[in-house]
Protein backbone atom coordinates (compact mmCIF):
# COMPACT_ATOMS: atom_id res chain seq x y z
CA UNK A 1 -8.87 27.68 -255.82
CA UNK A 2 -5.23 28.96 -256.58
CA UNK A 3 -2.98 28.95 -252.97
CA UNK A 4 -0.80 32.28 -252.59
CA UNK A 5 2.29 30.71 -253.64
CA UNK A 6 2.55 29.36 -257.26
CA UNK A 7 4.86 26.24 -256.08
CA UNK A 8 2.93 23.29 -256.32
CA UNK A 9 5.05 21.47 -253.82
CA UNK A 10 4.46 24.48 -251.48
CA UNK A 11 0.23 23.73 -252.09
CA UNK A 12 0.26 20.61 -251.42
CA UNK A 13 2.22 20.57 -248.38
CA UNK A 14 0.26 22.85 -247.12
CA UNK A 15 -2.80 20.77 -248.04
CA UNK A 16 -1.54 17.77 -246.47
CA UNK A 17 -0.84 19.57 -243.07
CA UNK A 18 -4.69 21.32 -243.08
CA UNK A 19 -2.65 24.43 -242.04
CA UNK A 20 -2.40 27.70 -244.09
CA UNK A 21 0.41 30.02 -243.74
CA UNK A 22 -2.03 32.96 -241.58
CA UNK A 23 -2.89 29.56 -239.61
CA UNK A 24 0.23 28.76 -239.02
CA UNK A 25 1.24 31.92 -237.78
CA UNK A 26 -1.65 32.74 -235.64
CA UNK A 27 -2.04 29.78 -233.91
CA UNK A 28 1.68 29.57 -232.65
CA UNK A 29 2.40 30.25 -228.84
CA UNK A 30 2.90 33.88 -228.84
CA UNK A 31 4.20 34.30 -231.91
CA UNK A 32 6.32 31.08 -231.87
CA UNK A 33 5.60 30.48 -235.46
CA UNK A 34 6.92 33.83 -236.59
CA UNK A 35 9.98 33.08 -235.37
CA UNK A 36 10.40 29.88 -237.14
CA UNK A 37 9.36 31.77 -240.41
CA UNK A 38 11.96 34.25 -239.50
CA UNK A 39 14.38 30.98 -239.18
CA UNK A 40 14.15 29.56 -242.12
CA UNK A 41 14.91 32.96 -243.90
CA UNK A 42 11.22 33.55 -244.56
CA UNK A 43 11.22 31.14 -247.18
CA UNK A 44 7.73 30.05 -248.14
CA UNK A 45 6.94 25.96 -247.50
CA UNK A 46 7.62 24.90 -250.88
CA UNK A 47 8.44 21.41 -250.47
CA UNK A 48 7.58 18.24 -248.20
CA UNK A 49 10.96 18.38 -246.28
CA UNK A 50 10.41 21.65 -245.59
CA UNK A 51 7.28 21.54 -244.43
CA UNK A 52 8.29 18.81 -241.59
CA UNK A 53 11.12 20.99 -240.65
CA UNK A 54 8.24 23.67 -240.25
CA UNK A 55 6.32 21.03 -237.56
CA UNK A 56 9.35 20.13 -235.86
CA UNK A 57 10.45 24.02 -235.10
CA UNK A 58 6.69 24.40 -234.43
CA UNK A 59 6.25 21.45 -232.33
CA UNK A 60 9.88 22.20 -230.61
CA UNK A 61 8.48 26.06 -229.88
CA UNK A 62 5.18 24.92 -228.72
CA UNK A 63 7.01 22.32 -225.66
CA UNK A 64 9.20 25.82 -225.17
CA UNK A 65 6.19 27.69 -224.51
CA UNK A 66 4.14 25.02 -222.60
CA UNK A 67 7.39 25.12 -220.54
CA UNK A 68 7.55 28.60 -219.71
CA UNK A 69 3.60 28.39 -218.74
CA UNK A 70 4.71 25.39 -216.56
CA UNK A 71 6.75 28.33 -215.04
CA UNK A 72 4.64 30.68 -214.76
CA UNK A 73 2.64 28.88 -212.46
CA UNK A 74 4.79 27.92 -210.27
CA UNK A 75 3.09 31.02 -208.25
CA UNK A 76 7.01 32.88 -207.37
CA UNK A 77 5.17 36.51 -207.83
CA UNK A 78 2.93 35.41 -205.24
CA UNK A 79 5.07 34.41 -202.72
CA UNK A 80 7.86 37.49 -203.62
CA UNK A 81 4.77 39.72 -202.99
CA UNK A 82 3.83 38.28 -199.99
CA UNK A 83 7.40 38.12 -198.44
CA UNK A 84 7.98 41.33 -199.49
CA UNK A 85 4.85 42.66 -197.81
CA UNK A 86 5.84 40.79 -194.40
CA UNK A 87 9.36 42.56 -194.67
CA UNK A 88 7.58 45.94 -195.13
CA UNK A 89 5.44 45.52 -192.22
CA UNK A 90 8.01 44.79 -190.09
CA UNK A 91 10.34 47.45 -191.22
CA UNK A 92 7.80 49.75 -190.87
CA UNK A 93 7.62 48.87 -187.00
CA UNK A 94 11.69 49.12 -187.15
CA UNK A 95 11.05 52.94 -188.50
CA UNK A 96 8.92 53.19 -185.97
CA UNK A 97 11.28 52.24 -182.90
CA UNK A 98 14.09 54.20 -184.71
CA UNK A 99 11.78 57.27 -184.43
CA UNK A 100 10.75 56.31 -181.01
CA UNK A 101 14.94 55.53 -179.90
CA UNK A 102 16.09 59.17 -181.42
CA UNK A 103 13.48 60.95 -179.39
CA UNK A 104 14.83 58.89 -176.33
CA UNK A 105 17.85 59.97 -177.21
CA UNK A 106 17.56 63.71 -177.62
CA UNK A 107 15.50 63.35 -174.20
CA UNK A 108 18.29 61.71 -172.31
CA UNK A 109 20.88 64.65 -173.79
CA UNK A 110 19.08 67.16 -172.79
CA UNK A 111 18.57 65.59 -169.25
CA UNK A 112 22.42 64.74 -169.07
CA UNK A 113 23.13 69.05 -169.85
CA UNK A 114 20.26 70.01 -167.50
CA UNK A 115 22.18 68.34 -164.97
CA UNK A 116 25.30 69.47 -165.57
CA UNK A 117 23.80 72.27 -165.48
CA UNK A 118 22.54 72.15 -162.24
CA UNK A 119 25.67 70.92 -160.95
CA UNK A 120 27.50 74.07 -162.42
CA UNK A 121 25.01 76.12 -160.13
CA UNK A 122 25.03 74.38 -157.38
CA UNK A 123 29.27 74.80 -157.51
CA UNK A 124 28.33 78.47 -157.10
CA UNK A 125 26.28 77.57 -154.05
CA UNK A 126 28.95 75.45 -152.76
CA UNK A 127 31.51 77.94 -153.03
CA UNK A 128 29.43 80.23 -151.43
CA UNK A 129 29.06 77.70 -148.61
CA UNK A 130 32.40 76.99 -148.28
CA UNK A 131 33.59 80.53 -147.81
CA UNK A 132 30.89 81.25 -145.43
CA UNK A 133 32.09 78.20 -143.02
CA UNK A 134 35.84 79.72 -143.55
CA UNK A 135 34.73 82.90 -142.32
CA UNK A 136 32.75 81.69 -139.31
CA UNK A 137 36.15 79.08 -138.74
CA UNK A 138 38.21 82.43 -139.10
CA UNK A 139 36.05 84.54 -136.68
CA UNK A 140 36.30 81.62 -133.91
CA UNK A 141 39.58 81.50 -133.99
CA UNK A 142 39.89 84.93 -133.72
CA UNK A 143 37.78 85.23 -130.48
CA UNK A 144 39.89 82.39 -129.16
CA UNK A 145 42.99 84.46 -129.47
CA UNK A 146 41.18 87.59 -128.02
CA UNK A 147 40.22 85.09 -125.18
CA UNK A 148 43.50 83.93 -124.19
CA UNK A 149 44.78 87.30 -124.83
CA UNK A 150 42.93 88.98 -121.63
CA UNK A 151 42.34 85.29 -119.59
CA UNK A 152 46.21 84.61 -119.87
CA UNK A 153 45.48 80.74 -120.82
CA UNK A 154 45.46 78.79 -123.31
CA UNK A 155 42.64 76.76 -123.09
CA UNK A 156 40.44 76.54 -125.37
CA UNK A 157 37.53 78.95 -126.35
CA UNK A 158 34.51 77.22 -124.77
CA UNK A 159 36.51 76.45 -121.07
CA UNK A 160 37.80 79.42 -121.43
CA UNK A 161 34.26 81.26 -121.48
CA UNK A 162 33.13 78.84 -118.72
CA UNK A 163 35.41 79.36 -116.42
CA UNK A 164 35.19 82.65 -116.62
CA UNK A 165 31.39 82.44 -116.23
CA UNK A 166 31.69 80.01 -113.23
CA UNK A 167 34.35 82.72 -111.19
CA UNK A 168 32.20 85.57 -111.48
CA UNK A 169 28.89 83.21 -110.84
CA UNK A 170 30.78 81.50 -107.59
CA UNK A 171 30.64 85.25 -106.39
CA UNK A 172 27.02 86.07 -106.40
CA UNK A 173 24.94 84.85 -103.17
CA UNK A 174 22.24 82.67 -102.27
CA UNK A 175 21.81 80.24 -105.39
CA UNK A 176 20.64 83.57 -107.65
CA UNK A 177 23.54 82.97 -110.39
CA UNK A 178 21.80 79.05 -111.16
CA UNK A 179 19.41 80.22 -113.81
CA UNK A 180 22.23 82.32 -115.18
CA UNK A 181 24.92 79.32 -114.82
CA UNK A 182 22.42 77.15 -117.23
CA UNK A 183 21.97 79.57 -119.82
CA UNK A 184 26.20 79.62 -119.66
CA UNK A 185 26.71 76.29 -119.87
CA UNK A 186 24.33 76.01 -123.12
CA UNK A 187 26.10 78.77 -124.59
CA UNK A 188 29.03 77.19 -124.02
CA UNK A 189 28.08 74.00 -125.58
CA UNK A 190 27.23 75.96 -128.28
CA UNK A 191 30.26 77.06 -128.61
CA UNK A 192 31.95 73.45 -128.23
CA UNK A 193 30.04 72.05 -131.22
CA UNK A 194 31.15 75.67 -133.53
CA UNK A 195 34.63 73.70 -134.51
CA UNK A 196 32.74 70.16 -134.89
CA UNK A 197 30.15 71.20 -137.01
CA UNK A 198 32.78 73.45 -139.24
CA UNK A 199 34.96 70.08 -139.30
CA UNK A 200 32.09 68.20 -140.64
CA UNK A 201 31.02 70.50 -143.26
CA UNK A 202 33.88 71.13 -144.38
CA UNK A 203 36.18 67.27 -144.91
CA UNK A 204 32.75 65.30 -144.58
CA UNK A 205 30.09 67.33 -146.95
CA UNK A 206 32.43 70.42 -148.83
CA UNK A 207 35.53 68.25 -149.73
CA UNK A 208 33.71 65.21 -151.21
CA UNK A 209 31.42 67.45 -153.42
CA UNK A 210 34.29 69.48 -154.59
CA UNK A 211 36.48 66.60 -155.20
CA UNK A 212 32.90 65.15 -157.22
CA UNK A 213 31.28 67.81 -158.23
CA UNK A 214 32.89 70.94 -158.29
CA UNK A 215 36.98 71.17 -158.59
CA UNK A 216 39.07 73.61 -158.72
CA UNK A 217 40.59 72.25 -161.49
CA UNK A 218 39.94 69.67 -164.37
CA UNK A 219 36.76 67.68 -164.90
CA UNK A 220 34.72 66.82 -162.13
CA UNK A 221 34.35 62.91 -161.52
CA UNK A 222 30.52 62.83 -162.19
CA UNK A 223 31.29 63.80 -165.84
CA UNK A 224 34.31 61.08 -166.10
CA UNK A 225 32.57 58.47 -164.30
CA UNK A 226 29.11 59.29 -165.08
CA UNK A 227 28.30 61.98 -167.56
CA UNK A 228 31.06 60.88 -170.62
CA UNK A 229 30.80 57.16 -170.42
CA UNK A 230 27.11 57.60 -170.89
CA UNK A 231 27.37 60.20 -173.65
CA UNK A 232 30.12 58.40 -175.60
CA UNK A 233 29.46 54.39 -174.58
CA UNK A 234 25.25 54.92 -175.22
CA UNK A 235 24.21 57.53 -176.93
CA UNK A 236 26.34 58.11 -179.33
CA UNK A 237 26.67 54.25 -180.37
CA UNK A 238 22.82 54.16 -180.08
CA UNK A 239 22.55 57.50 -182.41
CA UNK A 240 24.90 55.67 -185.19
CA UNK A 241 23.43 52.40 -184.77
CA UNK A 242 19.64 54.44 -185.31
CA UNK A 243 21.23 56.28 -188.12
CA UNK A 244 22.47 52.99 -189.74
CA UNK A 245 19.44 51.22 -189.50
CA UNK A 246 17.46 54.38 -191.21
CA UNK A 247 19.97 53.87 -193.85
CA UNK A 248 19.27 50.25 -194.06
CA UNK A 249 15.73 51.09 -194.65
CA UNK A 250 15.85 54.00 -196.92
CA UNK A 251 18.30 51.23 -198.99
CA UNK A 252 15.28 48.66 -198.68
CA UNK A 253 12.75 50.92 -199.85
CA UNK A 254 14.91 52.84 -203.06
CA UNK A 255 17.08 49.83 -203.98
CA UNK A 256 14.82 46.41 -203.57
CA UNK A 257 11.09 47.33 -202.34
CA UNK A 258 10.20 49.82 -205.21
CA UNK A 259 12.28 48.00 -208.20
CA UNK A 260 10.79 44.42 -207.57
CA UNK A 261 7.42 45.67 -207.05
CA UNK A 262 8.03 47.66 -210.81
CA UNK A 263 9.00 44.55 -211.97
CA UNK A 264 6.04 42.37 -210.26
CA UNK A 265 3.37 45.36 -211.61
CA UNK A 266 5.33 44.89 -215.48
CA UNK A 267 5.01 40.74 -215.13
CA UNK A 268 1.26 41.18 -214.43
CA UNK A 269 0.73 43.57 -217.73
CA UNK A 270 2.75 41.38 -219.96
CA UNK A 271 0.63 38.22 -218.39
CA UNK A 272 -2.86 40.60 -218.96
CA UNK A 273 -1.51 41.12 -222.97
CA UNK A 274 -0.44 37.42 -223.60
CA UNK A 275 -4.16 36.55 -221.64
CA UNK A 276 -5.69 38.92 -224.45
CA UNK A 277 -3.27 37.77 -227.14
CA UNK A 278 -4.91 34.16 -226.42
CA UNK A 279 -7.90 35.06 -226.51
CA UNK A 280 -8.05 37.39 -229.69
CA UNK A 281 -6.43 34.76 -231.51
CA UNK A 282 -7.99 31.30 -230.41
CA UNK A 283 -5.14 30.00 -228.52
CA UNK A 284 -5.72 27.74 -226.19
């Protein structure tokens, strides 16, 4: 039986090895053995030297291979997969509490303009109070002037109705001006407490909510002291801090979760090929 390759040398080489050169090439590690043919300039094995030089490429590409197998199961797809699943499930909670934080957010904005808001209408009120007490403080003085004007003293409003009340009651006989006398003396005390209770609404309740709430001019101190320190100090830290952490995510997902799992579903095919590679060709 003639061998493909009339060099004699080249047969028995062969011979003495038990290999042919379709042997050769498909039993080599994934195609090891085509590369050494490629290496020695795809010279045929035409002589004894050459032929060892074949088995020591072959045997040196065969420990290569066996190395990279060694590799391969060290199990790292395994364990990237399996991190990488952990890190999804917890940045999916993250995405989750972002969503969660923003609503909170919006929610507390909306509750810090409803109440400034209400503050701007209650000013209204407020002003509306605060003219009304002026007026009734405007009319009482006025009926103290009237007062002294036809009683001649200077007393004021309240003693001056009183005693007034008291002379013309001292005139009328036989205890009949008592029931009249009380219902003097508690209109009088009525009008005692007028300038008290206009005094308290006015420095103790009015002036403090204006001052507050409601000035005449510039901010009122709820917004600097309450209103802006939350707006600027909370929310809108909290809204960048939300938006940065979506970011962070989104980066997770495009840059690093979708690539490596590409890469993990490529390693997989290439490992299901070299499996069938095996297989059709006898390797073990």
């Amino acid at each position: 039986m003639t061998t493909s390759n009339s060099d004699p040398d080249s047969a028995v080489a062969e011979k003495s090895i038990g290999l042919t050169r379709r042997q050769v090439i498909t039993t080599a590690a994934a195609g090891g053995a085509a590369l050494v043919v490629s290496g020695l300039g795809g010279a045929a094995i035409g002589s004894a030297a050459t032929t060892a030089q074949y088995e020591l490429e072959l045997v040196k590409l065969r420990a290569l291979v066996a190395l990279y197998e060694q590799l391969e199961r060290v199990g790292l797809d395994a364990i990237l997969a399996a991190g990488m699943n952990i890190v999804r499930g917890a940045l999916d909670a993250v995405k989750g509490g972002v969503t969660l934080l923003r609503d909170g957010v919006a929610v507390a904005e909306t509750a810090l303009k409803n109440f400034q808001a209400t503050l701007d209408a209650l000013g209204a009120a407020a002003n509306a109070a605060g003219q009304a007490l002026g007026d009734l403080a405007e009319k009482f003085h006025a009926a103290e002037g009237i007062v002294v004007a036809v009683l001649g003293t200077a007393t004021p409003l309240a003693e001056s109705i009183g005693g007034f009340f008291n002379a013309l009651l001292a005139k009328i006989p036989f205890g009949i001006g008592d029931d009249i006398r009380r219902a003097v003396n508690s209109l009088i005390d009525l009008i005692r407490a007028i300038p008290t209770v206009i005094d308290t609404l006015t420095n103790q309740l009015l002036a403090p909510l204006r001052e507050n709430f409601f000035p005449t001019r510039g901010d009122p101190a709820v917004k600097a002291n309450l209103i802006d320190p939350i707006a600027k100090n909370v929310l809108e830290p909290l809204k960048k801090t939300l938006s940065d952490v979506a970011t962070l995510v989104d980066h997770w997902e495009k840059d690093l979760a979708t690539p490596v799992q590409a890469a993990l579903t490529d390693r997989q095919t290439i490992r299901d090929q070299i499996a069938a590679y095996k297989k059709q060709n006898g390797i073990a």
